[in-house]
C-alpha atoms as a PDB file:
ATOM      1  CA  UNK A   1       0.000   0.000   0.000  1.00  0.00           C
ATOM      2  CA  UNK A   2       1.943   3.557  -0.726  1.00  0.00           C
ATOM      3  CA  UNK A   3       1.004   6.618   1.696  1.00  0.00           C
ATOM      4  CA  UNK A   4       2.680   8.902   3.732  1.00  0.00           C
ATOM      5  CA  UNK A   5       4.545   8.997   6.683  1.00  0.00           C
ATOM      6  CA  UNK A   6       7.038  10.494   8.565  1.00  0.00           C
ATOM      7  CA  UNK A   7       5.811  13.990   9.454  1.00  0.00           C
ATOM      8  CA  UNK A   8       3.462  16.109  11.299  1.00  0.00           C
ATOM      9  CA  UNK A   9       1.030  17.181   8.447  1.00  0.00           C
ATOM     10  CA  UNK A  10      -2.355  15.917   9.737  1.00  0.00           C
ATOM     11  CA  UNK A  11      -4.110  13.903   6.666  1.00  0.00           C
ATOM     12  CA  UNK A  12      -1.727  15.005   3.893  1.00  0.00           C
ATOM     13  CA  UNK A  13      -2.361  14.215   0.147  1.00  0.00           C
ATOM     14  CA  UNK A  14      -0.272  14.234  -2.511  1.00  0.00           C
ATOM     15  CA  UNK A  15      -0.861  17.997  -3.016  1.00  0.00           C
ATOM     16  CA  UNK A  16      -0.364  19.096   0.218  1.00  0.00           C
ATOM     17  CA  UNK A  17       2.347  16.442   1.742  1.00  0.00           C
ATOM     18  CA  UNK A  18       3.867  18.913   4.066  1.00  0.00           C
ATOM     19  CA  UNK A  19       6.849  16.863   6.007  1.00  0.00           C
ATOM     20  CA  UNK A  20       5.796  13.345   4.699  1.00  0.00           C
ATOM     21  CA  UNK A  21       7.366  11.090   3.095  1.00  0.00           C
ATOM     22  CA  UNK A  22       5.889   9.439   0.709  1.00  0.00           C
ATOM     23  CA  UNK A  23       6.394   5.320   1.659  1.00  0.00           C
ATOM     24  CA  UNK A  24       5.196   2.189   0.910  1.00  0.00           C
ATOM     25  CA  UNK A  25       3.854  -0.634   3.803  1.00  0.00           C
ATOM     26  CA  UNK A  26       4.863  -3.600   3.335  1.00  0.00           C
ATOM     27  CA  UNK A  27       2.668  -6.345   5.003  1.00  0.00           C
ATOM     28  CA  UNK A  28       4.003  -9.959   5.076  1.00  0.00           C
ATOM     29  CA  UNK A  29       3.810 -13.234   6.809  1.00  0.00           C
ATOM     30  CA  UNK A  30       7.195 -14.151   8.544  1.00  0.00           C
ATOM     31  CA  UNK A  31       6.458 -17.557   8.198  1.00  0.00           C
ATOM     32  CA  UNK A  32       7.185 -17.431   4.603  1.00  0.00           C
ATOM     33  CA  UNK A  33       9.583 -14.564   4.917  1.00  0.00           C
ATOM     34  CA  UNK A  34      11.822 -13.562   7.290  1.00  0.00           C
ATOM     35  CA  UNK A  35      12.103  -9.526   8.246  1.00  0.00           C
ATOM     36  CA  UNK A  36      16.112  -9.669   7.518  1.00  0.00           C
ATOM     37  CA  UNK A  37      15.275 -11.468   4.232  1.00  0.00           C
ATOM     38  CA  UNK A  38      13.228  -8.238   3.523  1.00  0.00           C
ATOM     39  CA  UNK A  39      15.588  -5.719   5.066  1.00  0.00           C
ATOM     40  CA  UNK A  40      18.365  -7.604   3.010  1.00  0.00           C
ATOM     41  CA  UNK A  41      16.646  -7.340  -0.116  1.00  0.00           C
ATOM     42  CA  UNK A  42      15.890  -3.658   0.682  1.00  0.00           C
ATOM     43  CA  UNK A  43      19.427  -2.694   1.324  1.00  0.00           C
ATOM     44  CA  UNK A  44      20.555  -5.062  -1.931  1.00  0.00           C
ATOM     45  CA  UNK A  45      18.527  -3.623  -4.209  1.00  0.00           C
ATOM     46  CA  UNK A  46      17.383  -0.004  -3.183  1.00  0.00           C
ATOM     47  CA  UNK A  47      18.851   3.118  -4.914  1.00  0.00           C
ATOM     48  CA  UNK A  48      18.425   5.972  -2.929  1.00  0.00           C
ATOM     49  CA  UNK A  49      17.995   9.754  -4.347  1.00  0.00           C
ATOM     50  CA  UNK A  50      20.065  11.651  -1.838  1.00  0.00           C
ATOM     51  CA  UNK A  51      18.745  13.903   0.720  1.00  0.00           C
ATOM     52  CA  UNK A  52      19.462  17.161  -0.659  1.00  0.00           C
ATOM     53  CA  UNK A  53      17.996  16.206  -4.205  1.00  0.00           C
ATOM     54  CA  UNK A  54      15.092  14.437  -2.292  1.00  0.00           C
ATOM     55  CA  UNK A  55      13.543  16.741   0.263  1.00  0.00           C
ATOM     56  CA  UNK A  56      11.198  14.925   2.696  1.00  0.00           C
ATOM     57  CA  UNK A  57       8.557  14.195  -0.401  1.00  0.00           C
ATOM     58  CA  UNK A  58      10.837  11.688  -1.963  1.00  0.00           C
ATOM     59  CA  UNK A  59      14.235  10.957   0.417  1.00  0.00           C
ATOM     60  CA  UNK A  60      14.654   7.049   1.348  1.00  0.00           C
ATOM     61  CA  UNK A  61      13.984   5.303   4.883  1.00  0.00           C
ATOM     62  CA  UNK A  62      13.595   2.254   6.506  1.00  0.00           C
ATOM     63  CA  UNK A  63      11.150   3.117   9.312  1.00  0.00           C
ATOM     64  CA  UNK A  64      10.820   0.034  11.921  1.00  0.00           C
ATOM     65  CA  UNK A  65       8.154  -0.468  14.697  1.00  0.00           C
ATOM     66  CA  UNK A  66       9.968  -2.175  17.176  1.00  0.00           C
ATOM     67  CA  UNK A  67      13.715  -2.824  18.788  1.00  0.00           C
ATOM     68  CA  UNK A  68      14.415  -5.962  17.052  1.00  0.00           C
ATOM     69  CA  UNK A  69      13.283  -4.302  13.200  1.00  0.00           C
ATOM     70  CA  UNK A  70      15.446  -1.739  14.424  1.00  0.00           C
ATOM     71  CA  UNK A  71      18.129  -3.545  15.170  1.00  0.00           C
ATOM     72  CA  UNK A  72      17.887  -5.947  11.889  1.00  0.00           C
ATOM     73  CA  UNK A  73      17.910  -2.666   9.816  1.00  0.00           C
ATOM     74  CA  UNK A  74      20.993  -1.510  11.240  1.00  0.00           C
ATOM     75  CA  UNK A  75      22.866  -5.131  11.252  1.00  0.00           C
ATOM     76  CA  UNK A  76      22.156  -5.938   7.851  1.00  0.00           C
ATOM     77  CA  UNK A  77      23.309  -2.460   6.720  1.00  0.00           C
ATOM     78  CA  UNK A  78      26.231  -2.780   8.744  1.00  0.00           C
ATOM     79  CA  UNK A  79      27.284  -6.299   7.029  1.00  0.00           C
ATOM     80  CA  UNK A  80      26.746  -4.776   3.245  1.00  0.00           C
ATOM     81  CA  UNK A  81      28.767  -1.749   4.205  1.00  0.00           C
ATOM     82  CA  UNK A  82      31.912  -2.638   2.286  1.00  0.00           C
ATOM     83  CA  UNK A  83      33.108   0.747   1.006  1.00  0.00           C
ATOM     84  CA  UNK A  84      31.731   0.531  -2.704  1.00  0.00           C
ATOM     85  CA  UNK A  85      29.455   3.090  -4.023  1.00  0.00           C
ATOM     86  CA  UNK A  86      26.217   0.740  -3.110  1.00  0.00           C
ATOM     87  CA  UNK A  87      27.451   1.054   0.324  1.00  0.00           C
ATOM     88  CA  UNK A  88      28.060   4.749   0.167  1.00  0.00           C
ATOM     89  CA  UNK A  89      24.468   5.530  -0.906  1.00  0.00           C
ATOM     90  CA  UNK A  90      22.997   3.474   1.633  1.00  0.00           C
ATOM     91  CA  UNK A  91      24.293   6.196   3.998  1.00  0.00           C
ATOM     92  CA  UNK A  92      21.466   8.298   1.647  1.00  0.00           C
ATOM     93  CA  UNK A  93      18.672   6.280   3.732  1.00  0.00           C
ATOM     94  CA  UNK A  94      17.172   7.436   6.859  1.00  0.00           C
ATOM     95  CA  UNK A  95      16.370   4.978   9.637  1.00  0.00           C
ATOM     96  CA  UNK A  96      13.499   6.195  11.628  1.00  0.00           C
ATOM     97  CA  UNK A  97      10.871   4.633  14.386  1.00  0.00           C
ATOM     98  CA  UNK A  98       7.422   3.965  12.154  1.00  0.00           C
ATOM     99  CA  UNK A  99       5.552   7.021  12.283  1.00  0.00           C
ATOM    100  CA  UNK A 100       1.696   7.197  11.436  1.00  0.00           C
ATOM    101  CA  UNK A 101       0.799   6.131   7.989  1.00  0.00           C
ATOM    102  CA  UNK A 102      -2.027   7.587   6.159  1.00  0.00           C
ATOM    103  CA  UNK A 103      -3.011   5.905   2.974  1.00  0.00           C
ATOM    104  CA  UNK A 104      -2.546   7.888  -0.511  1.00  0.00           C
ATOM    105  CA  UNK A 105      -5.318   8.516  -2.463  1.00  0.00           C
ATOM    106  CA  UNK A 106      -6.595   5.639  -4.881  1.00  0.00           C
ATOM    107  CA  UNK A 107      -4.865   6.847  -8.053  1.00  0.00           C
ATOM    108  CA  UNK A 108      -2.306   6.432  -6.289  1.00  0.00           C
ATOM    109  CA  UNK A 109      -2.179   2.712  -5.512  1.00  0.00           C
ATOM    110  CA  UNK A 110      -0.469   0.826  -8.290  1.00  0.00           C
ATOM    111  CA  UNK A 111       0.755   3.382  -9.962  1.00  0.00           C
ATOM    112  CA  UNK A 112       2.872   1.455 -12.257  1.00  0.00           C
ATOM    113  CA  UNK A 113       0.280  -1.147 -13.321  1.00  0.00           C
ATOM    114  CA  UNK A 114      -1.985   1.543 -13.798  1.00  0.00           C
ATOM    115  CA  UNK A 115       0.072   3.688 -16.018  1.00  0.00           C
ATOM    116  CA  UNK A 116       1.198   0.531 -17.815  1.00  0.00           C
ATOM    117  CA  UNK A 117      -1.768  -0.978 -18.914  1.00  0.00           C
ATOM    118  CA  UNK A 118      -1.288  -3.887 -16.204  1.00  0.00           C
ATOM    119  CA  UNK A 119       2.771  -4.819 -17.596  1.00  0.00           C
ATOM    120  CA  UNK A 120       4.349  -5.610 -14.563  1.00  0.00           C
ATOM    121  CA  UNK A 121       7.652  -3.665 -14.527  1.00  0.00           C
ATOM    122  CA  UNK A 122       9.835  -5.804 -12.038  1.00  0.00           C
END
């Protein structure tokens, strides 16, 4: 589900975001996947825009709800961190206690499929 999160905007919208973020929930079941594996593939495979480019709208973060997400976050970032440039622009990603999350608006929701004509993209 992608909404927004992060700030202190009460009910923003895409046109009026204030200090949000805009972020995507991921729900799963951890008996099929573990958190790391997801935190893992996060850190593998994200490519963060940095900060200054970014603003609040659009900057990257990992925000986790409780000590042990925090603490896998931070652990599996650790291990990747090997001096190349992937590990340099991980330093581009915020880590952040899970703020409220308000839901965007329905166009909002699938974006890609949507604009694609249903073509998966990845």
């Amino acid at each position: 589900m992608v909404g927004y999160t992060g700030g202190t905007t009460p009910d923003p919208t895409y046109q009026a975001i204030g200090d949000h973020t805009e972020a995507l929930r991921v729900e799963f079941d951890p008996t099929r996947v573990s958190y790391e594996e997801l935190v893992l593939k996060f850190w593998r495979e994200h490519d963060p825009m940095p900060f200054a480019m970014a603003g609040y709208q659009y900057r990257s973060a990992v925000w986790y709800h409780t000590p042990y997400q925090q603490a896998v976050v931070a652990a599996v970032k650790a291990r990747l961190d090997d001096g190349s440039p992937s590990a340099d622009a991980r330093e581009d990603t915020a880590q952040a206690p899970a703020a409220p999350f308000y839901r965007a608006e329905e166009y909002h929701q699938n974006f890609i499929l949507k604009q694609t004509g249903g073509v998966r993209m990845f």
